[in-house]
PDB file of N, CA and C in Angstrom:
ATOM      1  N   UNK A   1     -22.978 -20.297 -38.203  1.00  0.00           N
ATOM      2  CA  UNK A   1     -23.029 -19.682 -36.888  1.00  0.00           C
ATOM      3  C   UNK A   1     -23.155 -18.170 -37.055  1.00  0.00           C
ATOM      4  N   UNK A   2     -24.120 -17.566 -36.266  1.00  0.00           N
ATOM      5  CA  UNK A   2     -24.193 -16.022 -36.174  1.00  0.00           C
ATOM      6  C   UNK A   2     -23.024 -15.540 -35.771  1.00  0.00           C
ATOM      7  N   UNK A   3     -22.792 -14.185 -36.016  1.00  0.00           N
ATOM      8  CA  UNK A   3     -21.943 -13.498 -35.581  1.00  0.00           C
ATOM      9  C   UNK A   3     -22.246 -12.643 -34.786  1.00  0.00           C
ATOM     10  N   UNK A   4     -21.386 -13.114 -33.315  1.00  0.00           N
ATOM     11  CA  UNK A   4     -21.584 -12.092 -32.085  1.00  0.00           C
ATOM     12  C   UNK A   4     -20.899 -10.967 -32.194  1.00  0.00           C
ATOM     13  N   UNK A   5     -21.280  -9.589 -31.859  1.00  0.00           N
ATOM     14  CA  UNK A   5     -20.603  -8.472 -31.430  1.00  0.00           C
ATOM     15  C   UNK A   5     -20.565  -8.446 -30.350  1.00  0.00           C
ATOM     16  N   UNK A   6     -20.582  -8.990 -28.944  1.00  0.00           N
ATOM     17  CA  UNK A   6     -21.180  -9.249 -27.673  1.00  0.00           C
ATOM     18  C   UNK A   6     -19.601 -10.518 -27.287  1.00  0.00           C
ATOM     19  N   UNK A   7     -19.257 -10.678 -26.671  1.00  0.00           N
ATOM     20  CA  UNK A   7     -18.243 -11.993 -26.327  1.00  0.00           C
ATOM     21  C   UNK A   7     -18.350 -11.607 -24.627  1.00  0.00           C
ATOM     22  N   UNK A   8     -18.523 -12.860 -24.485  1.00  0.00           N
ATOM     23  CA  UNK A   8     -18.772 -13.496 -22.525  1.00  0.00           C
ATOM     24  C   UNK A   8     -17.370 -12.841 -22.407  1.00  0.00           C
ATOM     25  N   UNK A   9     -16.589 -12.766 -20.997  1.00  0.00           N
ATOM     26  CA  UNK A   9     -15.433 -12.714 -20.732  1.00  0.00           C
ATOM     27  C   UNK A   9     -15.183 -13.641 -19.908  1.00  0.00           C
ATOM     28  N   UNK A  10     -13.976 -13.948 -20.061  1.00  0.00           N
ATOM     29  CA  UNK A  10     -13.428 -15.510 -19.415  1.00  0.00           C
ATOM     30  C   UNK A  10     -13.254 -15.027 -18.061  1.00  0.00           C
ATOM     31  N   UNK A  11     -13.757 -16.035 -17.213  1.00  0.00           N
ATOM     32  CA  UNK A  11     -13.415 -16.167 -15.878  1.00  0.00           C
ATOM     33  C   UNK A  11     -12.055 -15.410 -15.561  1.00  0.00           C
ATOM     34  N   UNK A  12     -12.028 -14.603 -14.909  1.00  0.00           N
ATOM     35  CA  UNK A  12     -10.787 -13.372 -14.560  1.00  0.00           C
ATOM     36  C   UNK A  12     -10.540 -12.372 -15.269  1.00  0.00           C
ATOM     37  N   UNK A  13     -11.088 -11.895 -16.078  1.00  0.00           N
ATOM     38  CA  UNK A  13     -11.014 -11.022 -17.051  1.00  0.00           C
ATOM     39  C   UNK A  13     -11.010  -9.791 -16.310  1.00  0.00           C
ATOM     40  N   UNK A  14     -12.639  -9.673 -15.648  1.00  0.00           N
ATOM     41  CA  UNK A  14     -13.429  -8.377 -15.355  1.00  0.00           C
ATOM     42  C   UNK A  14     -12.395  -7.296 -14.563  1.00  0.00           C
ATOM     43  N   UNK A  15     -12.000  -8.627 -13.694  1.00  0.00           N
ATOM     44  CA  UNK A  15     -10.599  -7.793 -12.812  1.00  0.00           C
ATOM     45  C   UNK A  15      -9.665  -6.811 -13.359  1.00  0.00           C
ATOM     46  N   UNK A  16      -8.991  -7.678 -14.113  1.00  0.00           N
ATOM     47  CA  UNK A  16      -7.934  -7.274 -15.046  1.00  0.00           C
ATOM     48  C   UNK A  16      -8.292  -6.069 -15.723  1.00  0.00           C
ATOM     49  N   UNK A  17      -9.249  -5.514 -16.486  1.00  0.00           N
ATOM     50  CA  UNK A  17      -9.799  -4.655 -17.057  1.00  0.00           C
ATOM     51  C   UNK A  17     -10.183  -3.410 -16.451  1.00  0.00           C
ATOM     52  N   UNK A  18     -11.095  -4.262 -15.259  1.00  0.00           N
ATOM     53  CA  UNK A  18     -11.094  -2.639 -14.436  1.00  0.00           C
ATOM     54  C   UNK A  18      -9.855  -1.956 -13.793  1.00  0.00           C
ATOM     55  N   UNK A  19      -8.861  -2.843 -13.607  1.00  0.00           N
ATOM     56  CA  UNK A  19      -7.779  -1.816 -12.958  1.00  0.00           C
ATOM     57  C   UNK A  19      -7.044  -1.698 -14.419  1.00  0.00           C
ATOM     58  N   UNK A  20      -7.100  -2.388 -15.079  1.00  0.00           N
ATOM     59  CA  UNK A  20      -5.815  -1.306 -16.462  1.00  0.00           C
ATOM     60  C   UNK A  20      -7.138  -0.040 -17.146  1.00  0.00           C
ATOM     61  N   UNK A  21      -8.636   0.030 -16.364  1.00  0.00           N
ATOM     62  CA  UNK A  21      -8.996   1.070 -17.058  1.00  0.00           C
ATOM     63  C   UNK A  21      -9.030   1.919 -15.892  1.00  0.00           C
ATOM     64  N   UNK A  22      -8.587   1.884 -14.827  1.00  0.00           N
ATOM     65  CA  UNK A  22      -8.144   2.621 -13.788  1.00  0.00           C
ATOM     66  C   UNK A  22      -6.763   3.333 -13.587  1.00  0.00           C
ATOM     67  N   UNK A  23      -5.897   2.516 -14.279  1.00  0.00           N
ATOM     68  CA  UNK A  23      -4.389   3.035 -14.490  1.00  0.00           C
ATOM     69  C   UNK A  23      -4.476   4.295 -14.854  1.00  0.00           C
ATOM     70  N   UNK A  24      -5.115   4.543 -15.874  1.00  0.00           N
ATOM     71  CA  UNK A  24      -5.189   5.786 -16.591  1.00  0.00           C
ATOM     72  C   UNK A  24      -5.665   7.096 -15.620  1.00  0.00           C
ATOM     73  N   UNK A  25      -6.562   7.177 -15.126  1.00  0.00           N
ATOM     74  CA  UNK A  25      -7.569   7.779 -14.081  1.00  0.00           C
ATOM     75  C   UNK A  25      -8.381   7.257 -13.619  1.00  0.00           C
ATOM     76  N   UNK A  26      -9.148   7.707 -11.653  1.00  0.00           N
ATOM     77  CA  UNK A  26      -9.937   7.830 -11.611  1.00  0.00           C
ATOM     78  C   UNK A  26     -11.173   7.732 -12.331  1.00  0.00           C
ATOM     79  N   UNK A  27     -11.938   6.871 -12.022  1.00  0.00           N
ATOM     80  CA  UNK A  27     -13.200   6.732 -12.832  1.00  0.00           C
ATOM     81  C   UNK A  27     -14.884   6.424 -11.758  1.00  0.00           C
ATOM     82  N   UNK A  28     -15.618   6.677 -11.947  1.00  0.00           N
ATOM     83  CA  UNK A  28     -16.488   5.864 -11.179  1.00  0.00           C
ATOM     84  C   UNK A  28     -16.974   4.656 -11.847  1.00  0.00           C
ATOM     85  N   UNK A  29     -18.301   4.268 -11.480  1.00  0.00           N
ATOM     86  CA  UNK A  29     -18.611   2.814 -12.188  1.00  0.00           C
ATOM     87  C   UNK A  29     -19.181   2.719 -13.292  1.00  0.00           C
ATOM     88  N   UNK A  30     -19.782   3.980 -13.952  1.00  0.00           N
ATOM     89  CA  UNK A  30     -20.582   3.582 -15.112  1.00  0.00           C
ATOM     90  C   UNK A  30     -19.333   4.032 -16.116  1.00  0.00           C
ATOM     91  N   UNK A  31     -18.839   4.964 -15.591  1.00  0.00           N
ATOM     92  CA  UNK A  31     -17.719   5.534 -16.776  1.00  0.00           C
ATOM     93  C   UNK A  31     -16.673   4.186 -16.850  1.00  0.00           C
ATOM     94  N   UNK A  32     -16.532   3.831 -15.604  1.00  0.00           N
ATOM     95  CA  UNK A  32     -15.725   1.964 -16.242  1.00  0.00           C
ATOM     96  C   UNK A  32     -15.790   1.615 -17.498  1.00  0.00           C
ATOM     97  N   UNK A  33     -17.243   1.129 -16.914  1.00  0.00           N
ATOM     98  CA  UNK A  33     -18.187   0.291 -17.979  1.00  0.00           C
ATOM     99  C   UNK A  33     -18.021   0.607 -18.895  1.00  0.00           C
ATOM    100  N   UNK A  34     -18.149   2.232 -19.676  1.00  0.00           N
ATOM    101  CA  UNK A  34     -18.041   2.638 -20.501  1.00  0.00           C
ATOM    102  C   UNK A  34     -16.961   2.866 -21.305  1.00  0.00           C
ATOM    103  N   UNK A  35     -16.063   3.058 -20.616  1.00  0.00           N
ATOM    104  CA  UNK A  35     -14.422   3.046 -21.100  1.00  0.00           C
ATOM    105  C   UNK A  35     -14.360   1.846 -21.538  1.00  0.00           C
ATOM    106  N   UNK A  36     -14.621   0.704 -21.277  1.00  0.00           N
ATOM    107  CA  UNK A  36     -14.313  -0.882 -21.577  1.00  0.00           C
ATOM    108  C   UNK A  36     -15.243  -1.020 -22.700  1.00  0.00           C
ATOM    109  N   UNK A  37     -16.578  -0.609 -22.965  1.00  0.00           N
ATOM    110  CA  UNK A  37     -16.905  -1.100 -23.966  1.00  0.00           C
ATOM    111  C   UNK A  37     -16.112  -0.277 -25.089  1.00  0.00           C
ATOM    112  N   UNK A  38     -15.941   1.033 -24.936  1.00  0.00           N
ATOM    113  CA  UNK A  38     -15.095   1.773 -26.025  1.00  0.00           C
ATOM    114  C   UNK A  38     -14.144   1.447 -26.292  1.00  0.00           C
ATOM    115  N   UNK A  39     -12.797   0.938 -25.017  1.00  0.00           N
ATOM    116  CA  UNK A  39     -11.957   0.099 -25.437  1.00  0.00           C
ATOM    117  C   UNK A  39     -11.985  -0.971 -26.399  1.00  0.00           C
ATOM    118  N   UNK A  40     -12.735  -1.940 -26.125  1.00  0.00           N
ATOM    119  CA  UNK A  40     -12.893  -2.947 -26.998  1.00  0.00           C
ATOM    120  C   UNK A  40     -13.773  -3.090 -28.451  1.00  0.00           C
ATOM    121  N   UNK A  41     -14.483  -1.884 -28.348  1.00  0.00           N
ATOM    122  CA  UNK A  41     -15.167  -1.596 -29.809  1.00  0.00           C
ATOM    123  C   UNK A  41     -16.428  -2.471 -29.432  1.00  0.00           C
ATOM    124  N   UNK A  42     -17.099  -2.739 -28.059  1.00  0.00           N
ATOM    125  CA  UNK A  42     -18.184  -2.949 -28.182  1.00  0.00           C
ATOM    126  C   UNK A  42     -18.550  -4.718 -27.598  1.00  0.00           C
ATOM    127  N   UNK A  43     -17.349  -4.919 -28.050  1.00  0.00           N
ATOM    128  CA  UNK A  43     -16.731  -6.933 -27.381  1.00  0.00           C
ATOM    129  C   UNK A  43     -17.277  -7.049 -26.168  1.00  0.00           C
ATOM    130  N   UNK A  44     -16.570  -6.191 -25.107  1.00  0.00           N
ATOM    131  CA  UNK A  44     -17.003  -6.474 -23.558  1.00  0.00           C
ATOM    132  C   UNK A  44     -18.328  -5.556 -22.879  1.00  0.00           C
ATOM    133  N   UNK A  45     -19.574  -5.621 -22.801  1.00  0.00           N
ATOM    134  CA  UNK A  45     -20.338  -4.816 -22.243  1.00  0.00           C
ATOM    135  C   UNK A  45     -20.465  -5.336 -20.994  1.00  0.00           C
ATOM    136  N   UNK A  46     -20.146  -4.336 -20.365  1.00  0.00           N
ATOM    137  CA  UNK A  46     -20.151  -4.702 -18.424  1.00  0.00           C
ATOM    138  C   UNK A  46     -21.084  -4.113 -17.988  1.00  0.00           C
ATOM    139  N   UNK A  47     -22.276  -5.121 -17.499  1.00  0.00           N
ATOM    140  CA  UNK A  47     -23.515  -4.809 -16.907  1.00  0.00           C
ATOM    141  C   UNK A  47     -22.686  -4.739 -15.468  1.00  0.00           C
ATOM    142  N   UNK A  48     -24.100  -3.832 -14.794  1.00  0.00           N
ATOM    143  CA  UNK A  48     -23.734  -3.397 -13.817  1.00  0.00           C
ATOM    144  C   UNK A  48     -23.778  -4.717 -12.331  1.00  0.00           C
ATOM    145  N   UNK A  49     -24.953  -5.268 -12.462  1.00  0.00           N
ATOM    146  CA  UNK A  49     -24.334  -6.602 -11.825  1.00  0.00           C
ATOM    147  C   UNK A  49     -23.863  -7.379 -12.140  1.00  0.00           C
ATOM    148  N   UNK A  50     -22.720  -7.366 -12.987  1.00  0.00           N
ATOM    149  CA  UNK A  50     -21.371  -7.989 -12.557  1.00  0.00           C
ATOM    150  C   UNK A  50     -20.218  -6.658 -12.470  1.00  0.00           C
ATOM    151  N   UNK A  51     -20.156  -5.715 -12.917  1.00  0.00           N
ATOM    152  CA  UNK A  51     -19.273  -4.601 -12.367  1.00  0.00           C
ATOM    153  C   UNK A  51     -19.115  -4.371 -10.924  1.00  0.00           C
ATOM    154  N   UNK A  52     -20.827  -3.737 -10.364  1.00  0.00           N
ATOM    155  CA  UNK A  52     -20.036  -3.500  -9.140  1.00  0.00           C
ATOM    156  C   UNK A  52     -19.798  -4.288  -8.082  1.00  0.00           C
ATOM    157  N   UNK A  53     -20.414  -5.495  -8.139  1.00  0.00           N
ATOM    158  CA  UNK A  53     -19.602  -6.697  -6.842  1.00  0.00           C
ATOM    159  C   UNK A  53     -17.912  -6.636  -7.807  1.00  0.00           C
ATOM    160  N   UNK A  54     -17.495  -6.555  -8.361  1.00  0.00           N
ATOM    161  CA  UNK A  54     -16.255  -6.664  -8.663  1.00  0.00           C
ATOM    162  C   UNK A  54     -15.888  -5.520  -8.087  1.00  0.00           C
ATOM    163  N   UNK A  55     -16.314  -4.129  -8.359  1.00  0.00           N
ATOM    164  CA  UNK A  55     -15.757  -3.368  -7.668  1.00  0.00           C
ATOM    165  C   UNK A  55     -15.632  -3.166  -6.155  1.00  0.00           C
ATOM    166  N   UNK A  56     -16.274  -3.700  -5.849  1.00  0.00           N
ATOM    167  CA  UNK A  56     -16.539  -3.878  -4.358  1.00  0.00           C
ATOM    168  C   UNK A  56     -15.620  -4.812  -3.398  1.00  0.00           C
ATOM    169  N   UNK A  57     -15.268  -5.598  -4.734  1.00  0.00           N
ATOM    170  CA  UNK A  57     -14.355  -6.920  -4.135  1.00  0.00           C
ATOM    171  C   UNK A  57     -12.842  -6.562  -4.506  1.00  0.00           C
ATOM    172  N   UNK A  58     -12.981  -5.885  -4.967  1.00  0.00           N
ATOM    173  CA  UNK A  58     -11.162  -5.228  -5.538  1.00  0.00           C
ATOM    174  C   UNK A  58     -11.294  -4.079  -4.257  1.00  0.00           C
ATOM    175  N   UNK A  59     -11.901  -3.458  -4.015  1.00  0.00           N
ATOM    176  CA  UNK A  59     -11.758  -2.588  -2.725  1.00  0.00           C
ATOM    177  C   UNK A  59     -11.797  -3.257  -1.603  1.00  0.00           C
ATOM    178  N   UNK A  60     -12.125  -3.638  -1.566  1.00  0.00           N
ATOM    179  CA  UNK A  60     -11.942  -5.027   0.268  1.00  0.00           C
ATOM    180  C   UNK A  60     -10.862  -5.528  -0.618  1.00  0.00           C
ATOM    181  N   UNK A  61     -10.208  -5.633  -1.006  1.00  0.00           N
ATOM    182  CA  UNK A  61      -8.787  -6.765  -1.870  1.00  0.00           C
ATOM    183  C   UNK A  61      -7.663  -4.919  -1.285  1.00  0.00           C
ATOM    184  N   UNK A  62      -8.358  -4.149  -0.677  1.00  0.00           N
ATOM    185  CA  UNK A  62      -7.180  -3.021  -1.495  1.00  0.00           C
ATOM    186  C   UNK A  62      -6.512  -2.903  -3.012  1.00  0.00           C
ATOM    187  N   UNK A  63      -7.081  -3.229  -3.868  1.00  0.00           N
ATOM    188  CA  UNK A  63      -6.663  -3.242  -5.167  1.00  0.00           C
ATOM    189  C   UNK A  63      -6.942  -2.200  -5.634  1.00  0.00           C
ATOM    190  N   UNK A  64      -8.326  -1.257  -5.247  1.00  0.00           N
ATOM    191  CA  UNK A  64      -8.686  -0.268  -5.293  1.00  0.00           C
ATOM    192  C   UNK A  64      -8.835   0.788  -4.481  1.00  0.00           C
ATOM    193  N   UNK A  65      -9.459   1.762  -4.092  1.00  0.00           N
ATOM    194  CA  UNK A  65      -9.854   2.592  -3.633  1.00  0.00           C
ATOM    195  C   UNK A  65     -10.885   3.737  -3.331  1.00  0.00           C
ATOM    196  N   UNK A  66     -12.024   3.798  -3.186  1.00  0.00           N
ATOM    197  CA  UNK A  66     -12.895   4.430  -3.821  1.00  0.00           C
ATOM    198  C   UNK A  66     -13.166   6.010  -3.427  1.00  0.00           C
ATOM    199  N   UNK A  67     -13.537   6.485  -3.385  1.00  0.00           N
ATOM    200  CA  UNK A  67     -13.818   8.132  -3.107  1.00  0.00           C
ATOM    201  C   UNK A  67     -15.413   8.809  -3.460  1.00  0.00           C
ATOM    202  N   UNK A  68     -15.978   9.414  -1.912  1.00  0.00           N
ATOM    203  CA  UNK A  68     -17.391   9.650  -3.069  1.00  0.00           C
ATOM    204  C   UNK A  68     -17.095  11.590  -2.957  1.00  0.00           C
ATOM    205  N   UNK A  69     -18.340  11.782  -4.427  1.00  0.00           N
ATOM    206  CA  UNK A  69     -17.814  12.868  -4.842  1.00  0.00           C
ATOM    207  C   UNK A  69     -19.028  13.219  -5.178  1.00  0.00           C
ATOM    208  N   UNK A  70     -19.401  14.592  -5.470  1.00  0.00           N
ATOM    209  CA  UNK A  70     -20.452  15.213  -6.398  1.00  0.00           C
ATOM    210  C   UNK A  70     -20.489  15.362  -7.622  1.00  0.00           C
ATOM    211  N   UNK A  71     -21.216  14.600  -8.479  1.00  0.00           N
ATOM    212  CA  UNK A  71     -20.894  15.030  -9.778  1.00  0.00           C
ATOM    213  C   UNK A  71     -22.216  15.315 -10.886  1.00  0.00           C
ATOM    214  N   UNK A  72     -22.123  16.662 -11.342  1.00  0.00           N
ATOM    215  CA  UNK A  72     -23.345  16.763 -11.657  1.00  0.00           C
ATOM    216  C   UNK A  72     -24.790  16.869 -10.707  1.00  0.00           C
ATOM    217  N   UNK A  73     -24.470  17.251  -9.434  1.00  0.00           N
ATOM    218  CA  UNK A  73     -25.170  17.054  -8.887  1.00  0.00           C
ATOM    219  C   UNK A  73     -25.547  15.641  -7.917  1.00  0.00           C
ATOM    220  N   UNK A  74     -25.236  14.866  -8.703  1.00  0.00           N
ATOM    221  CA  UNK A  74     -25.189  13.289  -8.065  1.00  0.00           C
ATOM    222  C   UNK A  74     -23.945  12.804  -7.361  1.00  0.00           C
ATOM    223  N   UNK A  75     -24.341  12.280  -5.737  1.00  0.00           N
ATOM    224  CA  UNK A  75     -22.582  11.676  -5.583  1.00  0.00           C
ATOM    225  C   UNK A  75     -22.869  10.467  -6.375  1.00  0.00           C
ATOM    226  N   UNK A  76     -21.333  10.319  -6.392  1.00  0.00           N
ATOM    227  CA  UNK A  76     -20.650   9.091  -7.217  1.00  0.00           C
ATOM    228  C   UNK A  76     -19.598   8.611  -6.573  1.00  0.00           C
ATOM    229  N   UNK A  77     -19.410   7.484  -6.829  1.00  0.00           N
ATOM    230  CA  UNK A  77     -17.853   7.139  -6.030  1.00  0.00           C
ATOM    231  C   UNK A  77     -17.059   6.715  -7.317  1.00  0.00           C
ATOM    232  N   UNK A  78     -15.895   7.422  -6.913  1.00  0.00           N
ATOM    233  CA  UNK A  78     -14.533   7.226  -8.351  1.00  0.00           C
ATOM    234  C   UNK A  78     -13.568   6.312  -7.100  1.00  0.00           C
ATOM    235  N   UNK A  79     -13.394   5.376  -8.485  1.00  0.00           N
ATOM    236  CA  UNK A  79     -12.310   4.419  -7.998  1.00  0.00           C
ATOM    237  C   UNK A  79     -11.064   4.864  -8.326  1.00  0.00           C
ATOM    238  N   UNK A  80     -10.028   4.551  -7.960  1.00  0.00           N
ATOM    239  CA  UNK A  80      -8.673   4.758  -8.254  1.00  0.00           C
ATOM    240  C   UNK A  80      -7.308   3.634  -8.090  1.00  0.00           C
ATOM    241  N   UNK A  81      -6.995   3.363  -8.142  1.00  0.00           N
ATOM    242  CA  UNK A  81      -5.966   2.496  -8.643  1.00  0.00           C
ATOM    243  C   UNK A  81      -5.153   2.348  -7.061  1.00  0.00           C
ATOM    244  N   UNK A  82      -4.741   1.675  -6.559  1.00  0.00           N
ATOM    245  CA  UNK A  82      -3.827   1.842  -5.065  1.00  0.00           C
ATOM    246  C   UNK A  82      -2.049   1.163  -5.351  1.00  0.00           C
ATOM    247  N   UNK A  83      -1.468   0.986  -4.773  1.00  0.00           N
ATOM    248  CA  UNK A  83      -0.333   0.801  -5.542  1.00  0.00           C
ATOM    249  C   UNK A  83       0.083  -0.555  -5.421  1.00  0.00           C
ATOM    250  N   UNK A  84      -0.724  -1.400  -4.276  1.00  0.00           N
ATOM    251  CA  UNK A  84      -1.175  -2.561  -4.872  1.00  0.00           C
ATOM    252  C   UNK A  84      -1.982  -3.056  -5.608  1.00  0.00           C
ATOM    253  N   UNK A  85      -2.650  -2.409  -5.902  1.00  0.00           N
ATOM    254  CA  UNK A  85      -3.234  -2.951  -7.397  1.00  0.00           C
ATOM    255  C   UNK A  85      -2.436  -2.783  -8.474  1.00  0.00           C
ATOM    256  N   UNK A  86      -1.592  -1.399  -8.480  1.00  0.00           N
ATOM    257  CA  UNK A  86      -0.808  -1.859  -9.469  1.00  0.00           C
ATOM    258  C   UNK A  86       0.493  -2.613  -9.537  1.00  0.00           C
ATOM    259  N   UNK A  87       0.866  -2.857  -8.521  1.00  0.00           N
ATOM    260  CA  UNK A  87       1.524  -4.264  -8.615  1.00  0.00           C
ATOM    261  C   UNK A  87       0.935  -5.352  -9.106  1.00  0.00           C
ATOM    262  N   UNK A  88      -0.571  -5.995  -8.799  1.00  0.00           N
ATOM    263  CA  UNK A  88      -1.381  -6.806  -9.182  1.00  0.00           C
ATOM    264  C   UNK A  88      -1.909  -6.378 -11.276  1.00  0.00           C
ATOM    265  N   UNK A  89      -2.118  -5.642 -11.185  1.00  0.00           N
ATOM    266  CA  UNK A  89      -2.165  -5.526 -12.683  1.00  0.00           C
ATOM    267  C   UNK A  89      -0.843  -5.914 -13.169  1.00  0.00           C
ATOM    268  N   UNK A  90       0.564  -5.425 -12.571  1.00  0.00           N
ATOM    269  CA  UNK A  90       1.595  -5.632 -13.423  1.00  0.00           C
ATOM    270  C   UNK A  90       1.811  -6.992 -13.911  1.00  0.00           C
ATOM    271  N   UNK A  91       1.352  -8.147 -12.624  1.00  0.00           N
ATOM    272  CA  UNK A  91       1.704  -9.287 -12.551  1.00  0.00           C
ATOM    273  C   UNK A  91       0.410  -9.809 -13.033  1.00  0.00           C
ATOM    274  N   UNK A  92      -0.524  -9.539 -13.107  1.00  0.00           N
ATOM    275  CA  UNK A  92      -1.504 -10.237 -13.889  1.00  0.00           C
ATOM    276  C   UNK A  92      -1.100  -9.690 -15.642  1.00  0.00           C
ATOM    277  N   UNK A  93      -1.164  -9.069 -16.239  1.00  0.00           N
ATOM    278  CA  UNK A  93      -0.939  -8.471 -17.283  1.00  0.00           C
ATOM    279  C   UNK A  93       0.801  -9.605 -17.664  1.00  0.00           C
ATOM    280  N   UNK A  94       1.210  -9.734 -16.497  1.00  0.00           N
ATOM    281  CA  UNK A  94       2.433 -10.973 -17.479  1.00  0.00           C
ATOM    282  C   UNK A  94       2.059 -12.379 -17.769  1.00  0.00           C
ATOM    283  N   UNK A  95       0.879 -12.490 -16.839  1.00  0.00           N
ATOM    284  CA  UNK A  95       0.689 -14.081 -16.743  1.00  0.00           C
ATOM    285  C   UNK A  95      -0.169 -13.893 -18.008  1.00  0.00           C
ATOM    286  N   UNK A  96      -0.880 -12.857 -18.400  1.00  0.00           N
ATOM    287  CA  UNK A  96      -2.327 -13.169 -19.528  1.00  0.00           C
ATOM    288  C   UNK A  96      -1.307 -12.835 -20.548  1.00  0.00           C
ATOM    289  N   UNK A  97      -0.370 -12.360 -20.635  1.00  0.00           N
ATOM    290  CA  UNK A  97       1.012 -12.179 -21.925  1.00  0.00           C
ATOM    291  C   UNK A  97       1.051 -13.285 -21.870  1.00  0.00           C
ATOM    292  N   UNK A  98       1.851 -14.272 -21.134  1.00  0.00           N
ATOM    293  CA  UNK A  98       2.015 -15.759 -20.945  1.00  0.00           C
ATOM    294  C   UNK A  98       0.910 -16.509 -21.882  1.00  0.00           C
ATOM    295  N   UNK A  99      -0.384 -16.415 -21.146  1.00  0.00           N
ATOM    296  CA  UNK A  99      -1.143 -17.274 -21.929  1.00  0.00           C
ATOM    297  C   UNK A  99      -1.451 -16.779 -23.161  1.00  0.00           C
ATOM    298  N   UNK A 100      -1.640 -15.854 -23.601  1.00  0.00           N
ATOM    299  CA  UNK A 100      -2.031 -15.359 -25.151  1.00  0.00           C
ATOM    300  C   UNK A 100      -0.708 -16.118 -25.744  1.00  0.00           C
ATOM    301  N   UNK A 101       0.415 -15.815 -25.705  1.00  0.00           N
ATOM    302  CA  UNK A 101       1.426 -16.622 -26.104  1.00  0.00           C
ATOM    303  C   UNK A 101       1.256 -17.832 -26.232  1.00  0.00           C
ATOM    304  N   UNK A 102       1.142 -19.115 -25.132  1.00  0.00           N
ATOM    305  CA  UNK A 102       0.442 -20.250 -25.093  1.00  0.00           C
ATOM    306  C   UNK A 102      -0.370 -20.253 -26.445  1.00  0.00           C
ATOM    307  N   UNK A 103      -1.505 -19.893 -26.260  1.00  0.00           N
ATOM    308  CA  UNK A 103      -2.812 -20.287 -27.040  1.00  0.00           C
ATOM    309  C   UNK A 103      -2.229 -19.750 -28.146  1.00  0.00           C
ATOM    310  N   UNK A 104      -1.839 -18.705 -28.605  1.00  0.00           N
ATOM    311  CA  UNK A 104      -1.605 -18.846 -29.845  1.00  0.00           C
ATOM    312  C   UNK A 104      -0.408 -19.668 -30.634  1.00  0.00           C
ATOM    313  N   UNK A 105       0.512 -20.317 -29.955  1.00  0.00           N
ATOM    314  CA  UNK A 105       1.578 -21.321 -30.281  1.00  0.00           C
ATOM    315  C   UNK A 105       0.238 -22.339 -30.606  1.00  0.00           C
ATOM    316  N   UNK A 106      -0.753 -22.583 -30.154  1.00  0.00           N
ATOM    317  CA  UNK A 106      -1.818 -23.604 -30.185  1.00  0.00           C
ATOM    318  C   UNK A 106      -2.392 -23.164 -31.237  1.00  0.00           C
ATOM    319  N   UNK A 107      -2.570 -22.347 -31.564  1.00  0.00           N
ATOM    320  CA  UNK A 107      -3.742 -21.995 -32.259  1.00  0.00           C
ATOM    321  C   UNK A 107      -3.080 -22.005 -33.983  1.00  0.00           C
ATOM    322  N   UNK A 108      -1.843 -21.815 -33.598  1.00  0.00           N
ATOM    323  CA  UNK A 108      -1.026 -21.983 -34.732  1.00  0.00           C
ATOM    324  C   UNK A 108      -0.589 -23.549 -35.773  1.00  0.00           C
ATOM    325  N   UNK A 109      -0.385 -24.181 -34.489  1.00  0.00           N
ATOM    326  CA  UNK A 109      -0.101 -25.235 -35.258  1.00  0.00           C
ATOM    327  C   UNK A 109      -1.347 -26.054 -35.567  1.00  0.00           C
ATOM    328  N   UNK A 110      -0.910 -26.761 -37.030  1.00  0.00           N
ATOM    329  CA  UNK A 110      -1.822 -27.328 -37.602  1.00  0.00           C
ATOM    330  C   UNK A 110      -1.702 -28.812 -37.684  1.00  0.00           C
TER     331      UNK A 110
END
């Protein structure tokens, strides 16, 4: 089998990611993207149609928040984190602790 540098992300992921790369700061959408692939060393590349209906859907969720701005000349809209979302990251971030735990008790035994 080849070896991917590239890995799909599991159904619920995208969520999860954009608000713990929102925790940190304000971001708009390509700098997301970009933070996540740097995060992960390249694993998750987030095309833009599937980024921004996610972003779009975490802001109608209030999970987010968006803001448009000038930057460089170009507006942009920077997302930001709302404080329900970070309640929602807190509690998603225990359940995916949960399962990494799970799967690897699985993954362990032989």
């Amino acid at each position: 089998m080849a070896k991917r540098d590239k890995t799909d992300l599991l159904r619920g992921t995208l969520d999860l990611l954009i608000l713990k790369t929102l925790q940190l700061e304000p971001l708009h959408g390509v700098a997301i993207a970009d933070r996540i692939k740097q995060v992960t060393g390249g694993t998750f590349q987030v095309q833009a149609g599937s980024l921004f209906p996610a972003l779009h859907r975490l802001e109608a969720d209030d999970l987010i928040a968006g803001e448009w701005a000038l930057t460089d000349g170009r507006r942009t809209k920077s997302y930001s984190l709302t404080t329900g979302g970070k309640r929602h990251l807190a509690a998603e971030t225990k359940q995916w602790e949960r399962v990494v735990a799970a799967m690897t008790q699985v993954l362990k035994t032989t």
